[in-house]
C-alpha atoms as a PDB file:
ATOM      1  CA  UNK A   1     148.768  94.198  86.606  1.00  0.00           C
ATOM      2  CA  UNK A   2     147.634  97.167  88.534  1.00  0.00           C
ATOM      3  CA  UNK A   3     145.954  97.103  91.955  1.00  0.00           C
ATOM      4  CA  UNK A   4     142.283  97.235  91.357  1.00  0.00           C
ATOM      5  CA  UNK A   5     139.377  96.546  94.056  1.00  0.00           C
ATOM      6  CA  UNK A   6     135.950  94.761  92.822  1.00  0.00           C
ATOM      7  CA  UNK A   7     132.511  94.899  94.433  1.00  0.00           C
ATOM      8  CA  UNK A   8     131.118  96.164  97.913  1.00  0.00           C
ATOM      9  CA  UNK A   9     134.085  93.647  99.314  1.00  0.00           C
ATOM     10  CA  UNK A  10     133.417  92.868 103.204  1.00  0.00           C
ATOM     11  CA  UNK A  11     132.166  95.400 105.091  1.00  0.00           C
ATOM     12  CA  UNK A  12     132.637  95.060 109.637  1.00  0.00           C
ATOM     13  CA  UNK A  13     130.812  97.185 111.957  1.00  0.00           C
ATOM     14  CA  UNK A  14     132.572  97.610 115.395  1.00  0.00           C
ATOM     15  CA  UNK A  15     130.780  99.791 117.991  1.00  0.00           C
ATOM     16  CA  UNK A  16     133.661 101.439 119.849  1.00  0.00           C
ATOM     17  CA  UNK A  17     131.646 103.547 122.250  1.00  0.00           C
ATOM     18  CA  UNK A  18     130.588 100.453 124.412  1.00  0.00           C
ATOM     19  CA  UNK A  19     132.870  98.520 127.462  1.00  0.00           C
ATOM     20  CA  UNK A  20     133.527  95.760 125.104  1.00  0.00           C
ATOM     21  CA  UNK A  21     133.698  96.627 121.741  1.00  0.00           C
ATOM     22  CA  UNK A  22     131.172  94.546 119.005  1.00  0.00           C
ATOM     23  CA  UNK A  23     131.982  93.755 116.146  1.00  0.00           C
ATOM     24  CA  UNK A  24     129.682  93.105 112.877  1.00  0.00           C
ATOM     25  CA  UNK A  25     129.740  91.536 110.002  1.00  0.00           C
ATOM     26  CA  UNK A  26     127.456  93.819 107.793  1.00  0.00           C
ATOM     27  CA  UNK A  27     126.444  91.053 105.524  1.00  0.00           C
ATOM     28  CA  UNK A  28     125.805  90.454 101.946  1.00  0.00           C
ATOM     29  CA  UNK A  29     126.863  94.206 101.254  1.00  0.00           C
ATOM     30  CA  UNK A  30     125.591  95.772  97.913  1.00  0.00           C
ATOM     31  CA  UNK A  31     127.404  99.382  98.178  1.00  0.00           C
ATOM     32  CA  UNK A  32     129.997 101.178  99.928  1.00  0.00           C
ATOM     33  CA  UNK A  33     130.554 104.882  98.460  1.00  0.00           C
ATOM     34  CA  UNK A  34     133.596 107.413 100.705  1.00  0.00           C
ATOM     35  CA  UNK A  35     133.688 110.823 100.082  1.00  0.00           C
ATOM     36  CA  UNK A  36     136.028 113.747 101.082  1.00  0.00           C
ATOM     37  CA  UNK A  37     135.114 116.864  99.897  1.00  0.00           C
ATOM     38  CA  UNK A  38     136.982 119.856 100.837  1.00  0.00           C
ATOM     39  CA  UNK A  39     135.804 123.565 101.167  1.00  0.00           C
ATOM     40  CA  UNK A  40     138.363 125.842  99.164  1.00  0.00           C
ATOM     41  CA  UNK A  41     139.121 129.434  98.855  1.00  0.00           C
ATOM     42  CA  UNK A  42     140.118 131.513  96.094  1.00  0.00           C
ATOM     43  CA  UNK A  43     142.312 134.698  95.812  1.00  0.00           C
ATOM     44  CA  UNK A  44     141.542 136.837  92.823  1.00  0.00           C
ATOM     45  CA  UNK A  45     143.553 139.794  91.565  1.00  0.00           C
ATOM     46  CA  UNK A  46     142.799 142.035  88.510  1.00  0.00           C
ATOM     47  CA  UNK A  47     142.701 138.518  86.359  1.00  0.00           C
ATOM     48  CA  UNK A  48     140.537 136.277  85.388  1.00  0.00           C
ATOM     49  CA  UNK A  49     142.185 133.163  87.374  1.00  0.00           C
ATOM     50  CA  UNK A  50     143.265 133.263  90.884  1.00  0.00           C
ATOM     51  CA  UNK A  51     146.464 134.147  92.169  1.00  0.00           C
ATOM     52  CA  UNK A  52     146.334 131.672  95.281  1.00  0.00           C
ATOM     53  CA  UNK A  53     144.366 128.677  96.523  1.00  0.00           C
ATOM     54  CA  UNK A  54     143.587 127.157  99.645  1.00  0.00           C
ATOM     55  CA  UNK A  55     141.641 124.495 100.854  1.00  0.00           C
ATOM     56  CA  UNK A  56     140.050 124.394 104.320  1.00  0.00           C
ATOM     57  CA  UNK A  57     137.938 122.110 106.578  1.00  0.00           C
ATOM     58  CA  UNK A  58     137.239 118.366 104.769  1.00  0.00           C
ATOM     59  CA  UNK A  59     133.679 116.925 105.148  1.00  0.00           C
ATOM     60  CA  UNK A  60     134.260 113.172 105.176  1.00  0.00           C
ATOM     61  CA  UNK A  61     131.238 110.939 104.687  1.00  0.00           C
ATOM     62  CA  UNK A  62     130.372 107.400 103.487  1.00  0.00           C
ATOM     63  CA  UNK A  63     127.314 105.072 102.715  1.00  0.00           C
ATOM     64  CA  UNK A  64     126.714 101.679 102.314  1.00  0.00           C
ATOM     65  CA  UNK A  65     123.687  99.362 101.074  1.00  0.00           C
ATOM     66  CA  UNK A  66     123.234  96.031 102.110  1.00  0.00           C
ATOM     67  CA  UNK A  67     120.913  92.623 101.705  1.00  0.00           C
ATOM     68  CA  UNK A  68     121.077  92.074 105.457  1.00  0.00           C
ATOM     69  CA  UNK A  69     118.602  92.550 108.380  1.00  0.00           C
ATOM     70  CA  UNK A  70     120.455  92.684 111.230  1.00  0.00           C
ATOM     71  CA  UNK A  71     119.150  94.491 114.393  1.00  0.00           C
ATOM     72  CA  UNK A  72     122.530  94.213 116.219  1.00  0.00           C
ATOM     73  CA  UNK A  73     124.230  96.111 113.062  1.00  0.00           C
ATOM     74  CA  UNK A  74     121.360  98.569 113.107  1.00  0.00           C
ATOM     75  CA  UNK A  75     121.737  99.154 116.386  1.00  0.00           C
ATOM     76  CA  UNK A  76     125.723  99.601 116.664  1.00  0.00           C
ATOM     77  CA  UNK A  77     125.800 102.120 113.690  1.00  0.00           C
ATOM     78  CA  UNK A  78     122.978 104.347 114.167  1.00  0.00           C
ATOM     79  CA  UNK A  79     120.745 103.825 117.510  1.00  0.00           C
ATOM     80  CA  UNK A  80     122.766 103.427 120.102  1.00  0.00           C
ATOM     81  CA  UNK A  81     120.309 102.075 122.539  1.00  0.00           C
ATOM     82  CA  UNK A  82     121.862 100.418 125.551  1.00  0.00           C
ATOM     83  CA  UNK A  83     119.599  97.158 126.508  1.00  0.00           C
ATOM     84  CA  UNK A  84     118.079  94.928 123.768  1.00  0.00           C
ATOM     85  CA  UNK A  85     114.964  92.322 124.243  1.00  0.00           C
ATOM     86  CA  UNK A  86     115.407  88.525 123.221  1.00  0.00           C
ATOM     87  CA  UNK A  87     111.288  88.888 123.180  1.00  0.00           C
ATOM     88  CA  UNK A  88     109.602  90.193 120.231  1.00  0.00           C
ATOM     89  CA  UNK A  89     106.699  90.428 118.286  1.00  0.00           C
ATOM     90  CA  UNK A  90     104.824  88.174 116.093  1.00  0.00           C
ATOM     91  CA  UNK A  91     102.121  89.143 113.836  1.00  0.00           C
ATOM     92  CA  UNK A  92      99.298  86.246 112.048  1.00  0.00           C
ATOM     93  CA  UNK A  93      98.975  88.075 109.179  1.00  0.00           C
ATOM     94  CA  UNK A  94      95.705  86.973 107.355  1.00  0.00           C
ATOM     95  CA  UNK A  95      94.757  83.710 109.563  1.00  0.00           C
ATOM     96  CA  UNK A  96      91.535  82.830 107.286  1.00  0.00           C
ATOM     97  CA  UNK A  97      88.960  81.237 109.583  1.00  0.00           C
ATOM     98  CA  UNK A  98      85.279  80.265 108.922  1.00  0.00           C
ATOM     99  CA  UNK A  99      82.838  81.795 111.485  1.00  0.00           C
ATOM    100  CA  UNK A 100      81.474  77.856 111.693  1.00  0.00           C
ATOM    101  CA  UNK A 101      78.289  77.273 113.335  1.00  0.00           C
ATOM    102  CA  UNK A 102      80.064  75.299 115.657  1.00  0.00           C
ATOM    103  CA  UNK A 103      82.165  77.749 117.462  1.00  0.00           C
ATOM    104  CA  UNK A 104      78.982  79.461 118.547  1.00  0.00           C
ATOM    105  CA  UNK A 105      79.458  79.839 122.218  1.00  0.00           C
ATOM    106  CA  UNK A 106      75.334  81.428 122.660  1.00  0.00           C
ATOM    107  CA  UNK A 107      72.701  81.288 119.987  1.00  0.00           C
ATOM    108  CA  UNK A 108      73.853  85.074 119.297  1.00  0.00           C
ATOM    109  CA  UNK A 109      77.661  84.994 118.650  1.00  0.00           C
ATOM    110  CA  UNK A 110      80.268  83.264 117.347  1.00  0.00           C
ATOM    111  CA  UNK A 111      83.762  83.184 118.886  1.00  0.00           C
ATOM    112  CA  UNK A 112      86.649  82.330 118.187  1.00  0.00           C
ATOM    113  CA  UNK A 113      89.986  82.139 120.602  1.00  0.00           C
ATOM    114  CA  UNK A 114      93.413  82.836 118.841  1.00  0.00           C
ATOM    115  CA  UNK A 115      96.006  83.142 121.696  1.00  0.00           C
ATOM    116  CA  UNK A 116      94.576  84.033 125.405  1.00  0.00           C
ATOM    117  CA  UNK A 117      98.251  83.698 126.963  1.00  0.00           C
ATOM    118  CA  UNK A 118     100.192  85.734 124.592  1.00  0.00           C
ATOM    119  CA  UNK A 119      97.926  87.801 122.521  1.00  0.00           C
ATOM    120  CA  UNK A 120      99.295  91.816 121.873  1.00  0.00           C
ATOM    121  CA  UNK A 121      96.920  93.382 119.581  1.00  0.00           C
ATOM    122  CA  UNK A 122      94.264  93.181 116.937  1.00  0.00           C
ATOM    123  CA  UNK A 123      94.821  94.772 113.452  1.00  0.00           C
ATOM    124  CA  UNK A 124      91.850  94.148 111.216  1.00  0.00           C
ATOM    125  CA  UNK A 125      89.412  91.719 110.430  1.00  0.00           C
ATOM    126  CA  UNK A 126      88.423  91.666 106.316  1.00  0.00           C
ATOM    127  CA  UNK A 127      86.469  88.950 104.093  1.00  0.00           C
ATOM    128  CA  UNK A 128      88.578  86.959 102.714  1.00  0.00           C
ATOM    129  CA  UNK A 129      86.461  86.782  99.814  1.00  0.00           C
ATOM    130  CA  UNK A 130      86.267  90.630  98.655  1.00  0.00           C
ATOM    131  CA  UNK A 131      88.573  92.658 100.647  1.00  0.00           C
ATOM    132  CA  UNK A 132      86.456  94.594 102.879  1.00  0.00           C
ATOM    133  CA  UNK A 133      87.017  94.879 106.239  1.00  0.00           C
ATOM    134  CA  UNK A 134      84.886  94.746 109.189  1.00  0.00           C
ATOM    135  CA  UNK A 135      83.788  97.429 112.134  1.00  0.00           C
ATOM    136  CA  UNK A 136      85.134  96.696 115.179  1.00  0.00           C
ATOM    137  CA  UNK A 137      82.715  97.491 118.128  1.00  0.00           C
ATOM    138  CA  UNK A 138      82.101  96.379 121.369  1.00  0.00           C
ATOM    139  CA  UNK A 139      78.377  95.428 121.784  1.00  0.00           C
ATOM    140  CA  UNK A 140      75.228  95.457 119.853  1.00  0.00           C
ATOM    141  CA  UNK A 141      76.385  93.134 116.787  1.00  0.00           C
ATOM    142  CA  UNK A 142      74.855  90.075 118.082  1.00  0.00           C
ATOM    143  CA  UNK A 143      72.641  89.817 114.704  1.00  0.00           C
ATOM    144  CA  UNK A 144      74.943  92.036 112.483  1.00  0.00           C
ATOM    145  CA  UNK A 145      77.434  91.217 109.888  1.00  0.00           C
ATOM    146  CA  UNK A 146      80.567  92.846 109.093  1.00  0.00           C
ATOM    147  CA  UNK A 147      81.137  93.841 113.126  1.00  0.00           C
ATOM    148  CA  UNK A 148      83.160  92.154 115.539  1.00  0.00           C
ATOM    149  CA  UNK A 149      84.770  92.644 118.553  1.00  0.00           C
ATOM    150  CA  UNK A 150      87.835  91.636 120.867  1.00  0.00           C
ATOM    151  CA  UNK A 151      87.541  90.620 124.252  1.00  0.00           C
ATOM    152  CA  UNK A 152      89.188  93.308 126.993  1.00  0.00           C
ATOM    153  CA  UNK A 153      88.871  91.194 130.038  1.00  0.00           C
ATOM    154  CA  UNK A 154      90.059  88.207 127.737  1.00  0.00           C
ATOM    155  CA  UNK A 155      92.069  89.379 125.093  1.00  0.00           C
ATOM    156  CA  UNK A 156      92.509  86.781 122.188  1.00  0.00           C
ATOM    157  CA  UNK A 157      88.845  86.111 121.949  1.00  0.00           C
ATOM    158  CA  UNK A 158      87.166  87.697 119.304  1.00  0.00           C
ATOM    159  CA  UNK A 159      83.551  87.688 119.022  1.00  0.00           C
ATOM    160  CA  UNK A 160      81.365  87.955 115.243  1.00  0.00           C
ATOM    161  CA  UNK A 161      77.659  87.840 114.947  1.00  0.00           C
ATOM    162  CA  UNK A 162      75.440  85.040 113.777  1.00  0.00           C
ATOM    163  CA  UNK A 163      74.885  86.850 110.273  1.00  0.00           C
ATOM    164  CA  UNK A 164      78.385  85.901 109.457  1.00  0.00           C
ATOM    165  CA  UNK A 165      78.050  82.213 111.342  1.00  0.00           C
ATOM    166  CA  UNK A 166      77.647  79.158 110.076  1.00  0.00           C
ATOM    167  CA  UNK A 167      74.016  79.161 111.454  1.00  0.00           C
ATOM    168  CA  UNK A 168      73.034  81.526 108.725  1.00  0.00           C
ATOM    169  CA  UNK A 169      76.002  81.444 106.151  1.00  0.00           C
ATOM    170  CA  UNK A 170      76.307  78.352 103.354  1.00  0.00           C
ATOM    171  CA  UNK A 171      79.767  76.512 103.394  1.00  0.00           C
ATOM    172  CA  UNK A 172      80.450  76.519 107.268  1.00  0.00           C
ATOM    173  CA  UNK A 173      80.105  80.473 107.137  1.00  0.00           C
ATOM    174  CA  UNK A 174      81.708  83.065 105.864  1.00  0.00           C
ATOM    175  CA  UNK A 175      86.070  82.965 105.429  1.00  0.00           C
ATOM    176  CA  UNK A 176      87.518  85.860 107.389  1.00  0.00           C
ATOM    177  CA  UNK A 177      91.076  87.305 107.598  1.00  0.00           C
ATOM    178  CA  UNK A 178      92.143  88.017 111.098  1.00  0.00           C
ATOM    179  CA  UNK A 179      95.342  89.918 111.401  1.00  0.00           C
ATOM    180  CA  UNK A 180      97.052  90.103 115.430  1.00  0.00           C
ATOM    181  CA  UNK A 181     100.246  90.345 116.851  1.00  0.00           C
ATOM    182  CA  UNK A 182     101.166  88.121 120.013  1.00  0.00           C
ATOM    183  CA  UNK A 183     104.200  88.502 122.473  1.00  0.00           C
ATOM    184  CA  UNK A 184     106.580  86.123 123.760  1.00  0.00           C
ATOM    185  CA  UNK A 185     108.741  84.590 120.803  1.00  0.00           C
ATOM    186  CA  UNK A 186     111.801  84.786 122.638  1.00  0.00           C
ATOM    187  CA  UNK A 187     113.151  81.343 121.109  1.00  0.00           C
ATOM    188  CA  UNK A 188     112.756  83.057 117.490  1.00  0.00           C
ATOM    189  CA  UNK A 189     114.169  86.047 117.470  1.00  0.00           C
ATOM    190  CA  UNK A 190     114.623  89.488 119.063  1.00  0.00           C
ATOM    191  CA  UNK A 191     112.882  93.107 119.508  1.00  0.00           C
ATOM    192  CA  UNK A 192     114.898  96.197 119.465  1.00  0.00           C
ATOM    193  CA  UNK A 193     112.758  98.911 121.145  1.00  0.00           C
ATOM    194  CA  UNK A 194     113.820 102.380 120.089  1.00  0.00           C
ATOM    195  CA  UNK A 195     114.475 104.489 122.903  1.00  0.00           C
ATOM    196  CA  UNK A 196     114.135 108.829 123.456  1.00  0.00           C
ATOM    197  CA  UNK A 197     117.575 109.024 123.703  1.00  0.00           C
ATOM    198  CA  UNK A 198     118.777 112.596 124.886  1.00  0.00           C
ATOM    199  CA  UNK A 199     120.110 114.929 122.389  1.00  0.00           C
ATOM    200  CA  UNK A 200     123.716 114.424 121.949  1.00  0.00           C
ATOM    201  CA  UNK A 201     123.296 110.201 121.983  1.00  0.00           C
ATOM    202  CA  UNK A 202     125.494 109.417 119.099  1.00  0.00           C
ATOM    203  CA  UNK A 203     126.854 105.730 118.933  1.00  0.00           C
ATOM    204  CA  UNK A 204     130.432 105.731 117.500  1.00  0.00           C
ATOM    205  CA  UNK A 205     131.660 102.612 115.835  1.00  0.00           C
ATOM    206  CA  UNK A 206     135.152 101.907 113.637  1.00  0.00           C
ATOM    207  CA  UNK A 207     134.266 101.027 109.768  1.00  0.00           C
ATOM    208  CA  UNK A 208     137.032  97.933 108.347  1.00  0.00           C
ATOM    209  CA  UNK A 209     136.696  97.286 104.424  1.00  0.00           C
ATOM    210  CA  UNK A 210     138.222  94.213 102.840  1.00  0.00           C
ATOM    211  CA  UNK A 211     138.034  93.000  99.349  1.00  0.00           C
ATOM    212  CA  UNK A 212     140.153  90.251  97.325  1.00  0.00           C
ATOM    213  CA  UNK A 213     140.381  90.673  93.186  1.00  0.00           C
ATOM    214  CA  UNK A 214     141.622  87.375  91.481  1.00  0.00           C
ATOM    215  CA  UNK A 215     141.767  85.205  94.550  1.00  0.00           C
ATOM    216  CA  UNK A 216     144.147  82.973  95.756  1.00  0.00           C
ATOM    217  CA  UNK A 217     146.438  85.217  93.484  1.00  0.00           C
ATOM    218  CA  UNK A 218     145.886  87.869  96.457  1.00  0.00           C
ATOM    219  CA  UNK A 219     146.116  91.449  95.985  1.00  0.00           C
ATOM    220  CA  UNK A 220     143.687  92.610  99.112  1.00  0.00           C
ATOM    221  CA  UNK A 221     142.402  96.340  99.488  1.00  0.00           C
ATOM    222  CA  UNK A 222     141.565  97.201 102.853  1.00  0.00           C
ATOM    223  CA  UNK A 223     140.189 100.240 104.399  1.00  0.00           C
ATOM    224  CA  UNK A 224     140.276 101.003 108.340  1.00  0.00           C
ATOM    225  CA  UNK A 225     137.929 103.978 109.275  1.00  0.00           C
ATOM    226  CA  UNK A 226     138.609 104.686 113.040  1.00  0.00           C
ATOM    227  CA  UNK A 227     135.731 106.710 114.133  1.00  0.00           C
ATOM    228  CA  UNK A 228     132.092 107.256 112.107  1.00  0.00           C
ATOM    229  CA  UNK A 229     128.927 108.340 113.415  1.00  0.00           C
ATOM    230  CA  UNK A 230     125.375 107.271 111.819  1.00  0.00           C
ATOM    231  CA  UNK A 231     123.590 110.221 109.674  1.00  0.00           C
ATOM    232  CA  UNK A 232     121.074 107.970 108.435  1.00  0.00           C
ATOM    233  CA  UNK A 233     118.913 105.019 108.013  1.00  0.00           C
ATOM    234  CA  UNK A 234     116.728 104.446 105.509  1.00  0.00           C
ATOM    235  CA  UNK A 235     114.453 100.976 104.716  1.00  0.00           C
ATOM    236  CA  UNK A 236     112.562 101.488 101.289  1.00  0.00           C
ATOM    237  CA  UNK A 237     110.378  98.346  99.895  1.00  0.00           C
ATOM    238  CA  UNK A 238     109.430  97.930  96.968  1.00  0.00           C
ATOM    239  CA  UNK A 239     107.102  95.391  94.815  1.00  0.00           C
ATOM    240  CA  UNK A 240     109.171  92.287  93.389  1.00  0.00           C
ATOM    241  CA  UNK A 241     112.408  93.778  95.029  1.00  0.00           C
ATOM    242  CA  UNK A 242     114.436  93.318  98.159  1.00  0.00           C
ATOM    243  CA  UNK A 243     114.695  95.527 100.891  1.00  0.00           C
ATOM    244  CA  UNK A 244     118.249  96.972 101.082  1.00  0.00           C
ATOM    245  CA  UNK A 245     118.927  98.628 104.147  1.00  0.00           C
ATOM    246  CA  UNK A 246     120.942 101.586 103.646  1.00  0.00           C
ATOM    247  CA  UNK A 247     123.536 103.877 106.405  1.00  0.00           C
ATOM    248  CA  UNK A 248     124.778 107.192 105.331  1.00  0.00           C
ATOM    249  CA  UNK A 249     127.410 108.506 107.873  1.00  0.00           C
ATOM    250  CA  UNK A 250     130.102 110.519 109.243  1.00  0.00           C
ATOM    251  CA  UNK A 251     133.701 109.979 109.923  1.00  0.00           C
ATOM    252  CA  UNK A 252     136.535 111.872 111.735  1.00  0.00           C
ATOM    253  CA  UNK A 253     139.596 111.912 113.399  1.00  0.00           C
ATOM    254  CA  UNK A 254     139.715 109.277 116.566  1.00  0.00           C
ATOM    255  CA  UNK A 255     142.116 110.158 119.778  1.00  0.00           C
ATOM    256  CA  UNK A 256     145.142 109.887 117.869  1.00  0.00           C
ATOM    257  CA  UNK A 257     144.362 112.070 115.094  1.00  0.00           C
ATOM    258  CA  UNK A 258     144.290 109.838 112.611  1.00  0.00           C
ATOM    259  CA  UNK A 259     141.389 109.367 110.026  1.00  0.00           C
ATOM    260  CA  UNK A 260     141.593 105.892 108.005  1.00  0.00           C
ATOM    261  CA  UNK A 261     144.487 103.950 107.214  1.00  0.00           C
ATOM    262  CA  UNK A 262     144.004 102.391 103.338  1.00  0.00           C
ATOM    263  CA  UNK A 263     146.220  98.781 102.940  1.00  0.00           C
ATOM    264  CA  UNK A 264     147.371  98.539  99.664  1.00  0.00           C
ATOM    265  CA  UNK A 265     148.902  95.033  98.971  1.00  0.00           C
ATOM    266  CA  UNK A 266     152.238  96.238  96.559  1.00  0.00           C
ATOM    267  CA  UNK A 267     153.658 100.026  96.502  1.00  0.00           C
ATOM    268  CA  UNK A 268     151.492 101.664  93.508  1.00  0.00           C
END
C-alpha cells in the first residue's frame, strides 16, 4: 500500500525565540494547509513558448485551524509578549435580580451590592423582561425608572430608583439583568494582556507535524518546520458553531539553512 497521511494529524508549537524553549500541543487541530510557491521567469524568443525557464525566490507559508483555546499557544505563535498574568477577568453575564423592596437602603433607592472587593466594571443593566436597557446616571433617579447608577467611592454597589422597587413594583419588583466584570480569579484561569510591542517584535517558534494512518500497522508522516513566524490570527464566531481559532504564517530557513525536514516511514 502506498504511504498516505489522514486528517490535521498532531500539530506542536515550540517557541524557539525564548531562554527555554516551550513547547505546545496545539490541540484538537481541524486544518493544516503548506504552501511553496515559487516566482518564475520566462525567456521568449520569436516563438510562441519559451526558450528557457527559471524559477527564483520561494514564498513558503502555512495555516492551521484548530478547536482549542489556548492562550499559551496564542501567545508562542503570534504575540510574543514576554510576562503573562495568572489573574484574569470574570464577567456575570445577565445576573437577573429583583429590585425587592427589601434591599431599599433609604425610602428613595434601592441597592444592591454585587462584589465590593473585586468588582472591575459595569456593562449594562436591561429588563429582563423586554430587552431594554437602562440609563446609567449618577444622581437625580431617586423616583425614576429605567436609571441606575454605580457607586465610584464604592464600586460594586449599584443603586435603582423606587419606581423599579419592590415598594412600587408587583412580584418583589421588577427582574433586571446586570452584566459586570470582577478581578481576581487567579485559581481559574489566566489573562494574557496584549502588549505595544515595538515594530520588529516577531516571536519565532519551530512547527512538528505527526500523523499515523492504519494504526498499530504504523506508517507515520511527520513534518519538522524549523523556523515560522505568525502572519495572522483570526477568531470568527458564529451562531450554533464553534469557534476555530485559526494561524496563517511564515516559514524560512533557520541557522543552518535548512527549511523542514519531511519523515517518510518506507522509501516512496
Amino acid at each position: 500500500m502506498a504511504i498516505a497521511a489522514f486528517g490535521p494529524g498532531i500539530l506542536i508549537v515550540t517557541r524557539t525565540d525564548t531562554a527555554v524553549p516551550l513547547a505546545i500541543n496545539v490541540g484538537f487541530a481541524q486544518e493544516l494547509t503548506l504552501d511553496a510557491a515559487g516566482t518564475t521567469k520566462q525567456l521568449y524568443g520569436q516563438n510562441q513558448f519559451p526558450l528557457l525557464a527559471a524559477r527564483g525566490t520561494i514564498k513558503a507559508t502555512g495555516k492551521w485551524k484548530s478547536a482549542e483555546i489556548s492562550g499559551i499557544c496564542w501567545n508562542a505563535a503570534f504575540y510574543g509578549n514576554t510576562g503573562r498574568s495568572t489573574a484574569g477577568l470574570f464577567t456575570g453575564v445577565g445576573f437577573t435580580w429583583n429590585v425587592d423592596s427589601t434591599f431599599n437602603s433609604s425610602t428613595t433607592v434601592a441597592t444592591l451590592s454585587v462584589s465590593t472587593t473585586t468588582f472591575d466594571a459595569d456593562l449594562g443593566v436591561k429588563y429582563a423582561n423586554t430587552g431594554l436597557p437602562l440609563i446609567r446616571v449618577t444622581t437625580g433617579f431617586e423616583g425614576s425608572s429605567g436609571k441606575y447608577s454605580v457607586g465610584s467611592t464604592q464600586p460594586g454597589i449599584y443603586t435603582f430608583g423606587t419606581a423599579d422597587s419592590g415598594a412600587t413594583q408587583p412580584s418583589g419588583g421588577t427582574p433586571l439583568k446586570i452584566t459586570y466584570t470582577t478581578t481576581g480569579i487567579a485559581t481559574v484561569g489566566q489573562s494574557l494582556i496584549l502588549a505595544n510591542q515595538l515594530i520588529g517584535t516577531t516571536p519565532t517558534f519551530q512547527l512538528d507535524y505527526y500523523t499515523n494512518l492504519n494504526q498499530p500497522a504504523a506508517k507515520p508522516f511527520a513534518i519538522r518546520i524549523f523556523q515560522c513566524i505568525g502572519a495572522k490570527h483570526a477568531m470568527a464566531f458564529k451562531l450554533e458553531d464553534f469557534m476555530m481559532p485559526e494561524f496563517d504564517f511564515d516559514f524560512f530557513a533557520n541557522a543552518a539553512g535548512n527549511v523542514f525536514e519531511m519523515v517518510f516511514p518506507e522509501v516512496s
